[in-house]
Protein backbone atom coordinates (compact mmCIF):
# COMPACT_ATOMS: atom_id res chain seq x y z
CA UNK A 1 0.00 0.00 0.00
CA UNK A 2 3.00 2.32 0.93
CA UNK A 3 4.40 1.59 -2.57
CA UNK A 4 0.82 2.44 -4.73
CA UNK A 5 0.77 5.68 -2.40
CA UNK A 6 4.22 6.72 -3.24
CA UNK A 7 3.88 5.78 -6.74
CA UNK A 8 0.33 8.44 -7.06
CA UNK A 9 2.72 10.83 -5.04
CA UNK A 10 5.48 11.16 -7.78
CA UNK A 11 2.54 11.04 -10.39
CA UNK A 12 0.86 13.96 -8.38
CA UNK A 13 4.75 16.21 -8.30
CA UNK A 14 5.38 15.63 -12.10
CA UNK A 15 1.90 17.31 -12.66
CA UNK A 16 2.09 20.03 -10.41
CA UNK A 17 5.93 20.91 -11.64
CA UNK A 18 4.79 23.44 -13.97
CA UNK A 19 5.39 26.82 -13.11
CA UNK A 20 3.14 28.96 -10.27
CA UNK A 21 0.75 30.29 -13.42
CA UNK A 22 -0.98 27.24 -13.15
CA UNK A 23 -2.15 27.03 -9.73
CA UNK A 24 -6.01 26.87 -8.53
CA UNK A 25 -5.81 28.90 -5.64
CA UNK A 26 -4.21 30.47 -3.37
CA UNK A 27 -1.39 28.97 -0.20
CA UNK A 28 -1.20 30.12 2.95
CA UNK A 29 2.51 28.18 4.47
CA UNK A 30 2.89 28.34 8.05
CA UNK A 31 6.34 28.94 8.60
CA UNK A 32 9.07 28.64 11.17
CA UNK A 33 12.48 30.36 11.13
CA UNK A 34 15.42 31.72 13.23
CA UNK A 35 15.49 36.00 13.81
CA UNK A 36 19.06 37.75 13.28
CA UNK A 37 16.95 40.99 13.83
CA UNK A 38 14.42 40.89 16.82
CA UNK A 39 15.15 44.03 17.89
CA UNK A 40 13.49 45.42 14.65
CA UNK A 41 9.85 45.45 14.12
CA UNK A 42 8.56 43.36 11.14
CA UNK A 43 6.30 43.89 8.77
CA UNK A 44 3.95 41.22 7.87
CA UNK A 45 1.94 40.56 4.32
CA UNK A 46 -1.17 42.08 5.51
CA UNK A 47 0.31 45.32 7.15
CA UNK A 48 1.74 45.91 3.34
CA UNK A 49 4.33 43.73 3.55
CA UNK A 50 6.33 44.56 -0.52
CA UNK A 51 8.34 41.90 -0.11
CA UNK A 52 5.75 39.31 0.84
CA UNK A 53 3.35 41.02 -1.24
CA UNK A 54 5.99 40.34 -4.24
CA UNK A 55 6.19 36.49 -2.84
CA UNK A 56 2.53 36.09 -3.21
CA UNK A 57 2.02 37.80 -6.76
CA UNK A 58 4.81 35.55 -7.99
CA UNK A 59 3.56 32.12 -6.21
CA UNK A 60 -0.01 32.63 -4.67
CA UNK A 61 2.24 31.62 -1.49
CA UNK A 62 1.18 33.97 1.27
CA UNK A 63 3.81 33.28 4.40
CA UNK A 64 2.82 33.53 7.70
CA UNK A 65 6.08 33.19 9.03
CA UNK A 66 6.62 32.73 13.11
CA UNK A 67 10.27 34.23 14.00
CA UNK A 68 12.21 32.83 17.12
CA UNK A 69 15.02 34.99 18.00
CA UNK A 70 18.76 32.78 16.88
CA UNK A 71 19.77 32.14 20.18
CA UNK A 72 16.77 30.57 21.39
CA UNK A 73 15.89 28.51 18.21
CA UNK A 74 16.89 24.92 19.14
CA UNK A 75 14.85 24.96 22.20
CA UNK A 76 12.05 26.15 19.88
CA UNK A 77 12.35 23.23 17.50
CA UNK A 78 12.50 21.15 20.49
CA UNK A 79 8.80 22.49 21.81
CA UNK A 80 7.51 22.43 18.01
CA UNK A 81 7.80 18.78 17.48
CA UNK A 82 6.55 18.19 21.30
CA UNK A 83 3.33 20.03 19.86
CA UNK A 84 1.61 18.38 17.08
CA UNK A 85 -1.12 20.61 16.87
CA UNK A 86 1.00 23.82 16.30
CA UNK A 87 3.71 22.63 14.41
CA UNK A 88 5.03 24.90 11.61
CA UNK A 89 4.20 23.25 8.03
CA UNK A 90 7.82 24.51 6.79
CA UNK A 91 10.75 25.08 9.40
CA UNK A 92 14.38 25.33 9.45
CA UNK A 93 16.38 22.47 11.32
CA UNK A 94 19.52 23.72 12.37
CA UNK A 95 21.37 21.34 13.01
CA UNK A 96 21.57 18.63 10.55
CA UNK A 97 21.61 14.63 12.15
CA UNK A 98 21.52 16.18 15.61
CA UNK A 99 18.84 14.76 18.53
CA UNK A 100 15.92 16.67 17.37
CA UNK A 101 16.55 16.04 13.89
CA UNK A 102 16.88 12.03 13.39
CA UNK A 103 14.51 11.39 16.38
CA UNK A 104 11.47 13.54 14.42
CA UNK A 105 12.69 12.08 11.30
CA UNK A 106 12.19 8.32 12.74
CA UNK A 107 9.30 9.84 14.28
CA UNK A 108 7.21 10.85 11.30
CA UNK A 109 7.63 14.33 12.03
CA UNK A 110 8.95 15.16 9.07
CA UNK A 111 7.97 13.82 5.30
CA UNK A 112 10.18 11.97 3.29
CA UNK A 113 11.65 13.73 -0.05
CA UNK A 114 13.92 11.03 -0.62
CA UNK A 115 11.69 9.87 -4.07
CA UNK A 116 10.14 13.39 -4.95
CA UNK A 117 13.79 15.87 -4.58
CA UNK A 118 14.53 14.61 -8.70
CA UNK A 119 11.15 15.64 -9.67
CA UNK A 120 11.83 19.32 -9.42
CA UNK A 121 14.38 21.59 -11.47
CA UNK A 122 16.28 23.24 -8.65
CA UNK A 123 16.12 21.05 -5.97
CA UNK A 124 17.54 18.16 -7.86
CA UNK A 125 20.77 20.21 -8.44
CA UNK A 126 21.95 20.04 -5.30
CA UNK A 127 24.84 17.92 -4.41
CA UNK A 128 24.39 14.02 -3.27
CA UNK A 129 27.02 14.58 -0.88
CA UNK A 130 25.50 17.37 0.97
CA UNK A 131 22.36 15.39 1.10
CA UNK A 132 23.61 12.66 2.26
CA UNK A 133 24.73 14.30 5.22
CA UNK A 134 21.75 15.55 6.07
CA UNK A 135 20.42 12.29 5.56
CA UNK A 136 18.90 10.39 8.59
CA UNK A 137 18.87 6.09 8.00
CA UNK A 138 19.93 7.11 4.35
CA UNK A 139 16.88 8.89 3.45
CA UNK A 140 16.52 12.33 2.75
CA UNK A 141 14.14 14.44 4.97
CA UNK A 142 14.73 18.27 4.18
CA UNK A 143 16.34 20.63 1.74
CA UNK A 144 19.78 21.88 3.01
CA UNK A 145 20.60 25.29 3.06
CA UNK A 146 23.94 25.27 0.89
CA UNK A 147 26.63 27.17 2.92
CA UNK A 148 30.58 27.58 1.92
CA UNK A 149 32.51 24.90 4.04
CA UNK A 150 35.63 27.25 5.16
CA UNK A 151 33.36 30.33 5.89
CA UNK A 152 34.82 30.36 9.91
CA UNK A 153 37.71 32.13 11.28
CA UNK A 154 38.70 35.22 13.19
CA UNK A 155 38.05 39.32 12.00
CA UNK A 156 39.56 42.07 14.49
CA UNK A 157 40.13 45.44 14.14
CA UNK A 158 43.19 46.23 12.76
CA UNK A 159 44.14 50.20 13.50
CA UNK A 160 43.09 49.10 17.21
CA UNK A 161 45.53 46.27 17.32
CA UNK A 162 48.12 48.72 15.85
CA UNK A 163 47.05 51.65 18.69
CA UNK A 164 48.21 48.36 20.94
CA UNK A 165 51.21 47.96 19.85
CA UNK A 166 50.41 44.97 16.94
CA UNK A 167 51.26 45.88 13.73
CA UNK A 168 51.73 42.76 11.64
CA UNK A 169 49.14 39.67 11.40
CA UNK A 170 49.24 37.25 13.16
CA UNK A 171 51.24 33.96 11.66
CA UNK A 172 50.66 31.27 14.44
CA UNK A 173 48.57 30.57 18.23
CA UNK A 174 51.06 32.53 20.27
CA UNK A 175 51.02 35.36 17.95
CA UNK A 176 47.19 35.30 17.83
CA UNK A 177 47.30 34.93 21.63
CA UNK A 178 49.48 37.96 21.94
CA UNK A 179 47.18 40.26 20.23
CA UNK A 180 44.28 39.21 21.84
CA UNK A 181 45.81 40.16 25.61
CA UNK A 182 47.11 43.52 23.87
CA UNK A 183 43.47 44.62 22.98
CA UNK A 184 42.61 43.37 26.15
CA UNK A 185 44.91 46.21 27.39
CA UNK A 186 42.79 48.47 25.73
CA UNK A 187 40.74 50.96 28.03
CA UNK A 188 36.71 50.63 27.79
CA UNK A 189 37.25 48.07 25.17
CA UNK A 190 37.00 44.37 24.82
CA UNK A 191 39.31 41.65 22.87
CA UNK A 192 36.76 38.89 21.83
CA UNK A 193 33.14 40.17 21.13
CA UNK A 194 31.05 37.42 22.41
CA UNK A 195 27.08 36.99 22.76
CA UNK A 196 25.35 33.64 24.20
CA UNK A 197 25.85 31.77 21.40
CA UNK A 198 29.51 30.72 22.08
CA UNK A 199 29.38 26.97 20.07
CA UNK A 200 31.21 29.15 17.32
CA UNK A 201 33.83 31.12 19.80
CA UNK A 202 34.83 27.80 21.77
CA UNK A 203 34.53 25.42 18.59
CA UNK A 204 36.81 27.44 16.55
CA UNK A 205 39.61 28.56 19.52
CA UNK A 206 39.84 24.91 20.00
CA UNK A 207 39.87 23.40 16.90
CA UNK A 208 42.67 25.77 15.66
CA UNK A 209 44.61 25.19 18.98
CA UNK A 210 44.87 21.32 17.55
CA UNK A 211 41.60 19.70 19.19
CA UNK A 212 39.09 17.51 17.45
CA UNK A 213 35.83 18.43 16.48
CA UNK A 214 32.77 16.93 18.27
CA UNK A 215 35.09 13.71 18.72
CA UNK A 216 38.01 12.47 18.10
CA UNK A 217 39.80 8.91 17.21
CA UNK A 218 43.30 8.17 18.98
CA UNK A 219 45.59 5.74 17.63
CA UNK A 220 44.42 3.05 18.84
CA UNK A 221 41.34 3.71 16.97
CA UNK A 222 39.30 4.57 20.13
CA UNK A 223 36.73 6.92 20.11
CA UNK A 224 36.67 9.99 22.90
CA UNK A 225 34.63 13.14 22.93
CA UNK A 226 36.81 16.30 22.20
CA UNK A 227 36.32 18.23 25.41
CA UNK A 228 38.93 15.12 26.91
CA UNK A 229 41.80 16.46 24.03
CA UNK A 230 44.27 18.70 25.56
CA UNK A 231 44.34 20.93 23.49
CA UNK A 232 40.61 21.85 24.01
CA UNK A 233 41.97 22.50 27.41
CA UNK A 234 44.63 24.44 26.06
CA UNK A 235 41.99 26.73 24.43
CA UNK A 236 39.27 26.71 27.03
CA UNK A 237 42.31 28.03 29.53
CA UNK A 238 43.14 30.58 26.94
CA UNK A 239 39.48 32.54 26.75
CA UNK A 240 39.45 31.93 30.46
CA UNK A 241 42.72 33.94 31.08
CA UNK A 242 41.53 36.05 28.18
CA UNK A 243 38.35 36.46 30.70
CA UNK A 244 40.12 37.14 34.00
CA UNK A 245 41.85 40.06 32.02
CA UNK A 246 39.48 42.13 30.96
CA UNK A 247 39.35 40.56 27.59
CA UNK A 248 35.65 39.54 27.61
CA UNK A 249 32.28 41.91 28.29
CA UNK A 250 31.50 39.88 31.64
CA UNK A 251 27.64 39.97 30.52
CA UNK A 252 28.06 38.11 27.37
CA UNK A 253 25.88 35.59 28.04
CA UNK A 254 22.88 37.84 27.88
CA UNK A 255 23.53 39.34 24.55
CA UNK A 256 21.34 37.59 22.14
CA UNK A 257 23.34 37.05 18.53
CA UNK A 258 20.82 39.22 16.83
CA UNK A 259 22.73 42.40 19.10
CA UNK A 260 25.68 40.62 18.36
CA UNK A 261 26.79 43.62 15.41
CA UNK A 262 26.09 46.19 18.62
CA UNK A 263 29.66 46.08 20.09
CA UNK A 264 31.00 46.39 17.08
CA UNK A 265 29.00 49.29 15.26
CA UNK A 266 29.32 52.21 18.22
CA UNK A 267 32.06 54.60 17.69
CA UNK A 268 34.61 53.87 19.19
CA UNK A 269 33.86 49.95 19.22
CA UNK A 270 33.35 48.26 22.28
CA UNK A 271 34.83 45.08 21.43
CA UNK A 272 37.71 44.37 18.80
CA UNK A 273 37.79 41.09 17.41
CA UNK A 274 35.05 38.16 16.54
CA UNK A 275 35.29 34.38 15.94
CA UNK A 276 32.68 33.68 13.78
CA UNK A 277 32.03 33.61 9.90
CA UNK A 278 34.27 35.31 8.20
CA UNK A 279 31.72 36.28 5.60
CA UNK A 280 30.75 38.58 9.06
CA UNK A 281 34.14 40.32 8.71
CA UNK A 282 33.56 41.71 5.34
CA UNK A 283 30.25 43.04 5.92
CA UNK A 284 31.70 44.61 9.06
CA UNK A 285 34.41 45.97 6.39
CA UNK A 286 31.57 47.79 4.14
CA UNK A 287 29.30 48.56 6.95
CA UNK A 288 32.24 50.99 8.18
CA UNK A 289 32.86 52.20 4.76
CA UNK A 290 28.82 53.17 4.79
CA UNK A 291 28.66 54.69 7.52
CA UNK A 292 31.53 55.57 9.18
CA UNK A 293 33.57 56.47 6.23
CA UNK A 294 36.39 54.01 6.33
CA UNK A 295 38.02 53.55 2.96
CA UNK A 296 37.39 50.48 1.07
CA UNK A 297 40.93 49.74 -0.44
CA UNK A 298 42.85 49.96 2.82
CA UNK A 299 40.38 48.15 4.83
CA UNK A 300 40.63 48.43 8.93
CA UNK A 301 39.44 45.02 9.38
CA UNK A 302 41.36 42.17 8.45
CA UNK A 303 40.44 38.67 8.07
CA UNK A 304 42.32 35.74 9.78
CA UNK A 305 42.35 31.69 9.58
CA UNK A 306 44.12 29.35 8.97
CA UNK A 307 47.13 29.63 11.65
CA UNK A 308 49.55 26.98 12.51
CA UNK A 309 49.27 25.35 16.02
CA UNK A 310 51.82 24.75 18.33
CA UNK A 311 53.01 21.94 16.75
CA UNK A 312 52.90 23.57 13.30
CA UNK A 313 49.12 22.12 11.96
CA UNK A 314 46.71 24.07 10.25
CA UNK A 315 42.66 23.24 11.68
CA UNK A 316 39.85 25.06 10.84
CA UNK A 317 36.41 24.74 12.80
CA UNK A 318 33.87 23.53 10.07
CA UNK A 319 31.01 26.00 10.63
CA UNK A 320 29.10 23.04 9.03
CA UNK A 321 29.24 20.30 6.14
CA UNK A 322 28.61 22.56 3.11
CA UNK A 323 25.33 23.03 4.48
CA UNK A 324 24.29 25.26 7.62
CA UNK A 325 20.51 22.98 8.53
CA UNK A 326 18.00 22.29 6.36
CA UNK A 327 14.39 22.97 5.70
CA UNK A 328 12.27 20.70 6.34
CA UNK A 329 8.43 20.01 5.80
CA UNK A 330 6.38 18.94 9.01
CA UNK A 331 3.38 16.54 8.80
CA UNK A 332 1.36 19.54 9.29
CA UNK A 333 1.47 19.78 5.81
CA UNK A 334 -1.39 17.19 4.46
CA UNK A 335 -0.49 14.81 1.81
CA UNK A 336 -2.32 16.20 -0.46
CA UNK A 337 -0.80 19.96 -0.70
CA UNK A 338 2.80 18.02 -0.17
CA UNK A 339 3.28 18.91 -4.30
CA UNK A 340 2.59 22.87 -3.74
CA UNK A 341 5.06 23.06 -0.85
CA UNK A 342 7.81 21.51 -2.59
CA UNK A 343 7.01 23.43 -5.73
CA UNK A 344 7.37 26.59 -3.83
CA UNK A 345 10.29 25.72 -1.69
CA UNK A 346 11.91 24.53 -5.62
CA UNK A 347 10.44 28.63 -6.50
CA UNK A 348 12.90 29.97 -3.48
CA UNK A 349 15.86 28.50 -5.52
CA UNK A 350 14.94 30.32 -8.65
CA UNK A 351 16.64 33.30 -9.80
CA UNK A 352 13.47 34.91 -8.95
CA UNK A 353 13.36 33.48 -5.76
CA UNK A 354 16.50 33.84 -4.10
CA UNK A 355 16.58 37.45 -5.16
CA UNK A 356 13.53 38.27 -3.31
CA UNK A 357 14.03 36.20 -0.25
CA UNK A 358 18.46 37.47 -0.03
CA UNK A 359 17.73 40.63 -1.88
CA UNK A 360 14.22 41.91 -1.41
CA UNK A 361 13.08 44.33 -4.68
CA UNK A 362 15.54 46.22 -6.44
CA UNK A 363 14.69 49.88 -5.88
CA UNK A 364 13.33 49.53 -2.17
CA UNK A 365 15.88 46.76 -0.42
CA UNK A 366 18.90 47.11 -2.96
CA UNK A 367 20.12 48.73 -6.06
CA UNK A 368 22.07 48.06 -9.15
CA UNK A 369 24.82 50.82 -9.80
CA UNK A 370 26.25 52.03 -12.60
CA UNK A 371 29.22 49.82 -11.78
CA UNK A 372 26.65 46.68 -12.54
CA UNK A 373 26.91 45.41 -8.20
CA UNK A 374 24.07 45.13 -6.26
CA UNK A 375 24.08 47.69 -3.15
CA UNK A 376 21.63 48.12 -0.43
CA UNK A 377 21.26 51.58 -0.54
CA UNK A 378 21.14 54.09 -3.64
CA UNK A 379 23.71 55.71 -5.61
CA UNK A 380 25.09 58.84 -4.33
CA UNK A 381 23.67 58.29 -0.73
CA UNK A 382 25.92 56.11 1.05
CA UNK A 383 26.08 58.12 4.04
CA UNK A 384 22.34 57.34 4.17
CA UNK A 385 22.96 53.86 3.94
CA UNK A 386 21.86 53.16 7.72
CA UNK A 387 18.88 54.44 7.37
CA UNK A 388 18.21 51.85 4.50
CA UNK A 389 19.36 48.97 6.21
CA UNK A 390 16.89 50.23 9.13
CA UNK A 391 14.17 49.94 6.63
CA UNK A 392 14.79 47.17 4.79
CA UNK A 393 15.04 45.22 8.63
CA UNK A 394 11.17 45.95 8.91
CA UNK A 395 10.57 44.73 5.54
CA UNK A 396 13.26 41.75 4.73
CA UNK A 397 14.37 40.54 7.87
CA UNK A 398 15.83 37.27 8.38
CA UNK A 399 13.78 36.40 5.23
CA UNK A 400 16.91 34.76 4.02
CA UNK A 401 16.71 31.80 6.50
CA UNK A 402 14.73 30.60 4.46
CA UNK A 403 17.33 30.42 1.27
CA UNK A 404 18.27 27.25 0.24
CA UNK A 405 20.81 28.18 -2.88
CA UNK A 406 21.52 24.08 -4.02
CA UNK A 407 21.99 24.67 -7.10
CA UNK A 408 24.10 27.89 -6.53
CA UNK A 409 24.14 31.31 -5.90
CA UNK A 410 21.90 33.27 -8.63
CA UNK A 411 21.50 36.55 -6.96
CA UNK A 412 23.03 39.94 -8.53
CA UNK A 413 26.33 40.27 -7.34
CA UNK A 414 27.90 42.50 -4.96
CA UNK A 415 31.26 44.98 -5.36
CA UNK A 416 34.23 43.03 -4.66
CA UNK A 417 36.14 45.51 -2.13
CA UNK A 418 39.63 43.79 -1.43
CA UNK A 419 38.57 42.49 2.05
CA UNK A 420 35.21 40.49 0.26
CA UNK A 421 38.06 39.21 -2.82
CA UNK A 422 40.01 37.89 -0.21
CA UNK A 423 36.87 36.46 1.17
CA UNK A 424 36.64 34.29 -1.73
CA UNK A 425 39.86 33.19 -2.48
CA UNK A 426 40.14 31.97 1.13
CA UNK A 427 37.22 29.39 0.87
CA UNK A 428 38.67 27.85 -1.80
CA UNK A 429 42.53 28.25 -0.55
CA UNK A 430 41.56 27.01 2.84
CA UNK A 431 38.76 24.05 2.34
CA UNK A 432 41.99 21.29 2.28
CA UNK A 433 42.13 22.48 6.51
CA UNK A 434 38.22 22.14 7.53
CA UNK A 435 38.61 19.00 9.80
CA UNK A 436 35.03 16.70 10.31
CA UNK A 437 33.35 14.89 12.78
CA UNK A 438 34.33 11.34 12.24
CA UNK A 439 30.91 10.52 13.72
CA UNK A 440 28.65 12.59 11.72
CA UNK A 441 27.03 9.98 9.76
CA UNK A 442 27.33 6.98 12.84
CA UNK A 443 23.62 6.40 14.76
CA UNK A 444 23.27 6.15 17.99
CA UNK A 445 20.27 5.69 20.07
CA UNK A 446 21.56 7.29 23.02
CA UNK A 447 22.66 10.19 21.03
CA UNK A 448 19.28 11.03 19.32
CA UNK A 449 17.55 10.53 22.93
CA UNK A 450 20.01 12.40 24.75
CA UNK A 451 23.06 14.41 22.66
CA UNK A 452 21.62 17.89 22.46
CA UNK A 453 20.62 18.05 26.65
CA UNK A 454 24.52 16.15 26.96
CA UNK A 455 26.04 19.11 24.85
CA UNK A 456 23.97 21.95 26.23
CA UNK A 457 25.22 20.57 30.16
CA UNK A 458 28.83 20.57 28.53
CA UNK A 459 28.92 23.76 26.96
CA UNK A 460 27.25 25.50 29.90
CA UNK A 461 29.81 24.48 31.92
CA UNK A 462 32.51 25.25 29.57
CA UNK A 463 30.75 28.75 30.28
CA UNK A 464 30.69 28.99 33.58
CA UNK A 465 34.63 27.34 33.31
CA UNK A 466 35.64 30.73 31.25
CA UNK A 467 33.93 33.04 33.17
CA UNK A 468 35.39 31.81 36.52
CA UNK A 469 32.00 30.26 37.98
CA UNK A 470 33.87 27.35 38.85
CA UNK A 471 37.51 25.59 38.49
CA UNK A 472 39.16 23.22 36.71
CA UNK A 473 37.83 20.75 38.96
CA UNK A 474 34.02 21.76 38.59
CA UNK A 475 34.51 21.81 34.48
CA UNK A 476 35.63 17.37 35.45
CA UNK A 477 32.52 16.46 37.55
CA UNK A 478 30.77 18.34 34.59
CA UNK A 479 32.54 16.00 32.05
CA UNK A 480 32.27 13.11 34.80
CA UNK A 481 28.59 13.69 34.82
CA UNK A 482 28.22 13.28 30.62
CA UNK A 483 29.78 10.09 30.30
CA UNK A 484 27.08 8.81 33.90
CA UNK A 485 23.91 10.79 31.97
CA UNK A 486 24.83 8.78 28.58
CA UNK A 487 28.15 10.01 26.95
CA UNK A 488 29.42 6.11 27.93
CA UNK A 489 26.53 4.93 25.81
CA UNK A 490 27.11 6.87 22.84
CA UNK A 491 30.96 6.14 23.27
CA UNK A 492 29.77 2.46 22.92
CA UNK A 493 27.30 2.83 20.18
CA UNK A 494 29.93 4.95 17.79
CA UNK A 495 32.55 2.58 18.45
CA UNK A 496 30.91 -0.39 17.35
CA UNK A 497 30.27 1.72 14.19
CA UNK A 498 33.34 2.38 13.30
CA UNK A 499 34.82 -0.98 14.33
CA UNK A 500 32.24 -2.36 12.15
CA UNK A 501 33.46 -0.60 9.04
CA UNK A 502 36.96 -0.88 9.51
């Protein structure tokens, strides 16, 4: 029966594949997504909405899109699966195979694209690799949302680190180390600019001080979470001293990420430097050209990665696997309007539709200039430029969470000021350093049950470990208590994965 159903299915997604003309009526998609911008008020289709409004004309798709502010997102996704009668019809997953993901997925949370992905002209186009590590028991449960795979790394303010006494780039750890404690020296000012979401601060200070990623494999072939590597120590100690200096705003943990940019944009900054993406750097780059005059061909922030450890190896944190989540479509959605849903989320990788969901509409959220590059405010008023970016918040939002981009970037593109051309060289030059999990693709029970309340215990008291809360001895019983709560278990269950492949 299973098999006759999924045969009318595929009959039902090769009709409806024509283009959004030849629709009966109209869509409303619930939708779920993560907010960069909560601080800024947002406009939905029936306040007058352009940007919607444009969605609609061009799909009969009217989004009524629920926004949960970045930081607090997982713990969303948790509560939306736990509620079956207000789940979201369309939602991002941000984290690809974690807990939430593979146990809704087993579930029936989520349906199955596996069979239907081939049936539609964008979709298809993505790559089998990226799929596949979405993939949960080998089948294919959401759309990934295509990211560059050596986007992370380190941007800091360079005429600061000079007014410290750092003129020249750093070349290794100590070095980076070094400049870090100098802007720390710095009066009213912070080194690291940190917010609560400090997965991407901790992941990528440890990975390039020579730890694993998630976990490691010794040479014994032995399995051990990376938090035991000592050189995760090594890095924990380092934002910790970083900390005790000065180095850190001491209320970090109650800056959401969408006020992340805040320390950063007042004049004079508050804080100096950022691990993060590095595509962040070059926007903070042009934002200071726009409105704070800063000239765009000797740029004052500079762009850092790939630095040799103390033992002379180059690691880069993998901000993710070539994809940053997914989107995936919740049994909310009934069987029958399963065709429309994928046709429309096929629409968003259209030329047409990534413009308006990255872009907005040319003439009210960006503008072509005579030099042919897309800009988000219009020519001859860049010292306006805030003011634009203020409005197009209301309008655009975090729209883009909802891009997909598998089968490639289509929107206009952008002036290449030497910070953003280094930018792209520097994904390609430094992909051959991106380490992996070696345990991305292994199942385990205990994991799916368990990993993301394991991690979150971990990572809080990684937190508490940096900010002085408690010692080196409190960060153990923390680690003492994962491997008691299940951390054993998944140990077990990953090891006889990999010893059965090897």
């Amino acid at each position: 029966m299973q098999k006759i159903v999924g045969c009318l299915l595929c009959l039902l997604l090769l009709v409806t594949t024509a283009g959004f003309a030849a629709a009966d009526e109209d869509m409303t998609l619930n939708v779920m997504l993560p907010d960069f911008y909560s601080d800024s008020d947002w406009v939905t289709l029936e306040e007058g909405n352009p940007v919607l409004q444009a969605i609609y004309e061009a799909t009969g798709v009217r989004l009524n899109i629920t926004w949960v502010p970045n930081s607090g997102y997982p713990e969303r996704t948790s509560l939306a699966m736990a509620d079956a009668k207000n789940m979201p019809e369309v939602m991002v997953i941000q984290g690809p195979r974690d807990a939430i993901t593979i146990s809704s997925a087993r579930a029936g949370a989520f349906w199955d694209l596996t069979d239907y992905i081939d049936q539609y002209e964008y979709l298809s186009q993505g790559q089998k690799s990226a799929y596949d590590n979405t993939a949960v028991d080998g089948r294919i449960y959401g759309i990934y949302r295509a990211r560059a795979y050596a986007r992370a790394g380190i941007y800091y303010r360079n005429d600061y680190a000079a007014m410290a006494g750092i003129e020249t780039v750093p070349t290794n750890v100590e070095e980076f180390k070094a400049l870090c404690m100098a802007l720390a020296g710095l009066d009213n000012m912070y080194a690291i600019n940190m917010c609560k979401y400090v997965t991407g601060t901790i992941g990528i200070t440890t990975v390039m001080f020579g730890a694993p990623f998630q976990y490691g494999i010794d040479a014994d072939g032995q399995i051990y979470p990376a938090f035991e590597d000592p050189a995760f120590q090594e890095g924990l100690d380092f934002l910790r001293d970083l900390y005790a200096a000065g180095g850190i705003d001491p209320n970090f943990m109650t800056i959401e990420s969408g006020n992340w940019d805040d320390a950063e944009h007042s004049n004079p900054p508050k804080a100096l430097m950022r691990l993060d993406c590095l595509d962040s750097g070059y926007r903070y780059q042009e934002w200071l050209e726009s409105n704070q005059g800063a000239d765009p061909e000797n740029p004052i922030v500079t762009l850092l990665t790939a630095i040799p450890n103390s033992e002379g190896k180059i690691q880069i944190w993998p901000q993710n696997t070539g994809a940053s989540g997914e989107i995936v479509i919740t049994k909310a959605v009934p069987e029958s309007k399963l065709p429309a849903v994928l046709k429309f989320l096929d629409w968003c990788c259209s030329e047409e539709g990534q413009i308006l969901i990255n872009c907005g509409i040319e003439g009210l959220t960006y503008w072509i200039h005579e030099d042919g590059n897309r800009y988000t405010y219009p020519e001859g008023e860049m010292e306006n430029a805030g003011q634009y970016d203020t409005y197009t918040r209301t309008v655009q939002h975090s729209l883009n969470q909802l891009s997909m981009t598998v089968n490639g970037d289509l929107t206009p593109s952008t002036a290449q000021n030497p910070l953003r051309k280094w930018y792209s060289k520097n994904l390609i030059d430094n992909a051959q350093y991106v380490i992996s999990n070696p345990c991305l693709t292994f199942d385990s029970e205990t994991n799916t049950l368990m990993g993301i309340t394991l991690n979150t215990d971990v990572e809080d008291a990684q937190v508490q470990y940096i900010a002085g809360k408690i010692d080196l001895n409190g960060l153990k019983a923390a680690y003492a208590d994962w491997y008691d709560m299940g951390g054993d278990m998944i140990l077990e269950e990953y090891q006889a994965v990999y010893d059965a492949g090897r």
